[in-house]
C-alpha atoms as a PDB file:
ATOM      1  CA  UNK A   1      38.131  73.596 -63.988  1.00  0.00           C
ATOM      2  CA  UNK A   2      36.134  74.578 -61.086  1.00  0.00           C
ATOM      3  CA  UNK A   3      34.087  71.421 -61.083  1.00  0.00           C
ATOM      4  CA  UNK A   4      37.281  69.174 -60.942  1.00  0.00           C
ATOM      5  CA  UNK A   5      38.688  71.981 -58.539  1.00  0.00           C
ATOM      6  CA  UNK A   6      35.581  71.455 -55.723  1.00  0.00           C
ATOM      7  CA  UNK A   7      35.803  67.617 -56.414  1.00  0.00           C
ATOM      8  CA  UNK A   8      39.077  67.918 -55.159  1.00  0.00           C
ATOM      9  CA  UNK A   9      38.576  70.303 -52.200  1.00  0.00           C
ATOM     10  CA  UNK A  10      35.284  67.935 -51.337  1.00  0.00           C
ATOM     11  CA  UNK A  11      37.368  64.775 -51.264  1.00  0.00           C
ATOM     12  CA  UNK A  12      40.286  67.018 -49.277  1.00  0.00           C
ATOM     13  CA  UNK A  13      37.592  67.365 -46.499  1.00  0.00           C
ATOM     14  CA  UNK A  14      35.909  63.663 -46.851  1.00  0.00           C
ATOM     15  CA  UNK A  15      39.492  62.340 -46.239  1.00  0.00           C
ATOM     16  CA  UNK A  16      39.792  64.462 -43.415  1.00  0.00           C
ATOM     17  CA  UNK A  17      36.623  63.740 -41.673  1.00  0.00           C
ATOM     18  CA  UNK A  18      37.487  59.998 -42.317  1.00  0.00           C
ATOM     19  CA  UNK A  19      41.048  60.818 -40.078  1.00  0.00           C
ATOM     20  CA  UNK A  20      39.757  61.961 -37.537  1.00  0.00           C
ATOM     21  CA  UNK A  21      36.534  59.677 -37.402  1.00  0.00           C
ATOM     22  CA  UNK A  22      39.392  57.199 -37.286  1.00  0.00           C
ATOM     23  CA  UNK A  23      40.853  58.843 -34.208  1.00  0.00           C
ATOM     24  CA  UNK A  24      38.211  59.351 -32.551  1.00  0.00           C
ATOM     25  CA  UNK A  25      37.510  55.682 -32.441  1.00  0.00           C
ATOM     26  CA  UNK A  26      40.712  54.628 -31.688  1.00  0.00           C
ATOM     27  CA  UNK A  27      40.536  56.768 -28.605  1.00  0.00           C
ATOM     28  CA  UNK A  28      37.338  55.560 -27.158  1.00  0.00           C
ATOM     29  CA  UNK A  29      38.563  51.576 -28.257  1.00  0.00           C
ATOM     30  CA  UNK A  30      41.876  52.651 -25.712  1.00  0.00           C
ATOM     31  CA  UNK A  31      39.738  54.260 -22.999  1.00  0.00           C
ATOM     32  CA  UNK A  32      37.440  51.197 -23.052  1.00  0.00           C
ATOM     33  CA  UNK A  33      40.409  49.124 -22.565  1.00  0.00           C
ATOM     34  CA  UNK A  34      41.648  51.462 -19.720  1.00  0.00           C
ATOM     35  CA  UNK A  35      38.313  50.696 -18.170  1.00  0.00           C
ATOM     36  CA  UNK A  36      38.480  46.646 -18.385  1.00  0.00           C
ATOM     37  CA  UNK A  37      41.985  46.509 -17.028  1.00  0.00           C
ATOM     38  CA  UNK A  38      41.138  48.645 -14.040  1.00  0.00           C
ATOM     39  CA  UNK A  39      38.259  46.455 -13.569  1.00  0.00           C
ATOM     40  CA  UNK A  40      40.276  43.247 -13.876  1.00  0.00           C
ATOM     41  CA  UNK A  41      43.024  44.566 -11.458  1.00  0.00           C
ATOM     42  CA  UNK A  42      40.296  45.728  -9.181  1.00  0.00           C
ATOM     43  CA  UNK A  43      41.184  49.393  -9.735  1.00  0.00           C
ATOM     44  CA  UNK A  44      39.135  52.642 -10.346  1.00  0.00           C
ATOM     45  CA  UNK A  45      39.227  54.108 -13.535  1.00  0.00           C
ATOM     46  CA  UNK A  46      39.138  58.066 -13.198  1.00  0.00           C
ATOM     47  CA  UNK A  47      37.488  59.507 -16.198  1.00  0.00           C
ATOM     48  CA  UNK A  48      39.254  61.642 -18.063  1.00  0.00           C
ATOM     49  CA  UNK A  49      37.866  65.332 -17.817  1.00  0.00           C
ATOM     50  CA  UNK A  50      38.490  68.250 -20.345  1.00  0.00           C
ATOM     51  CA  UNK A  51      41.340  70.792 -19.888  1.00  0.00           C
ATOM     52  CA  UNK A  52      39.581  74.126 -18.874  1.00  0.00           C
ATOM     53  CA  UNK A  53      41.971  77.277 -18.992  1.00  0.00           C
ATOM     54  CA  UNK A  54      40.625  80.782 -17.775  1.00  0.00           C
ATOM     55  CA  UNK A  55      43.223  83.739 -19.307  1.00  0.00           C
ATOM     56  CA  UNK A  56      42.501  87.259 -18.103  1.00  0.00           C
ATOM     57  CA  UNK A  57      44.256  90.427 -17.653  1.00  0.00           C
ATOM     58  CA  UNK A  58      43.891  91.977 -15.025  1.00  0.00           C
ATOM     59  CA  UNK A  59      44.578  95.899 -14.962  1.00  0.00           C
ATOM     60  CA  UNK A  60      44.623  96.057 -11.000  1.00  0.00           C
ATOM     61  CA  UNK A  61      41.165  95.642  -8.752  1.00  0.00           C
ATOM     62  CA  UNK A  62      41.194  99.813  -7.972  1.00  0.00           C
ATOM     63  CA  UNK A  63      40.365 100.870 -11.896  1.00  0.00           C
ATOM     64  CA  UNK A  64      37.234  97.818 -12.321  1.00  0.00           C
ATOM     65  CA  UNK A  65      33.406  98.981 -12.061  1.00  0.00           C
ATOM     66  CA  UNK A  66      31.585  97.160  -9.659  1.00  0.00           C
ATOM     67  CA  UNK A  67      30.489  93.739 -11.189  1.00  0.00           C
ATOM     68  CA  UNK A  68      33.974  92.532 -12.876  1.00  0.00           C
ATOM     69  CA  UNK A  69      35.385  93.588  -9.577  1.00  0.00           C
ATOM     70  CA  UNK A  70      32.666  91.072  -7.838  1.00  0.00           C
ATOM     71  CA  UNK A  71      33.456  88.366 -11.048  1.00  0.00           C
ATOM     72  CA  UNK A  72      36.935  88.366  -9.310  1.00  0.00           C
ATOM     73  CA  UNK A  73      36.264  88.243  -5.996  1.00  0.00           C
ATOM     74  CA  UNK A  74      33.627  85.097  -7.038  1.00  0.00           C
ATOM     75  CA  UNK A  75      36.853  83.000  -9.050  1.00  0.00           C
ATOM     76  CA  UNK A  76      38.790  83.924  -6.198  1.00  0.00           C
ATOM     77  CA  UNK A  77      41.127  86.494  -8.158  1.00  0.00           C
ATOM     78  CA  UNK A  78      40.724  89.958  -6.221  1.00  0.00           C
ATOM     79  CA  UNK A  79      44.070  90.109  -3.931  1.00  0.00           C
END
């Protein structure tokens, strides 16, 4: 039973890997197109970039030590 059981879980995650292998490629097949289409229009292609988000709470500036006080000041976050 457990034997059958892990076949099953290990074919689960081979499928898987296999669905997202094939979006991956199907992604980099539509940027490369992106790219030749700019280039035949005589465009620019702008690279995508990844999404960075920054979340912090912030309990006011008076009640921080020193150093996450100067963090904030540095990303522009002490007002």
């Amino acid at each position: 039973a457990k034997k059958k059981e892990r076949s099953e879980q290990r074919h689960a995650l081979k499928m898987r890997t296999l669905k997202y292998d094939k979006e991956y490629a199907a992604h980099e097949k539509k940027l490369v197109a992106l790219r030749r289409e700019a280039k035949l229009a005589g465009n620019f292609f702008v690279e995508p970039e990844a999404k960075l988000l920054f979340v912090i709470r912030i309990t006011g500036i008076m009640k921080l030590s020193p150093k996450p006080r100067k963090v904030l000041q540095l990303l522009r976050l002490k007002q």
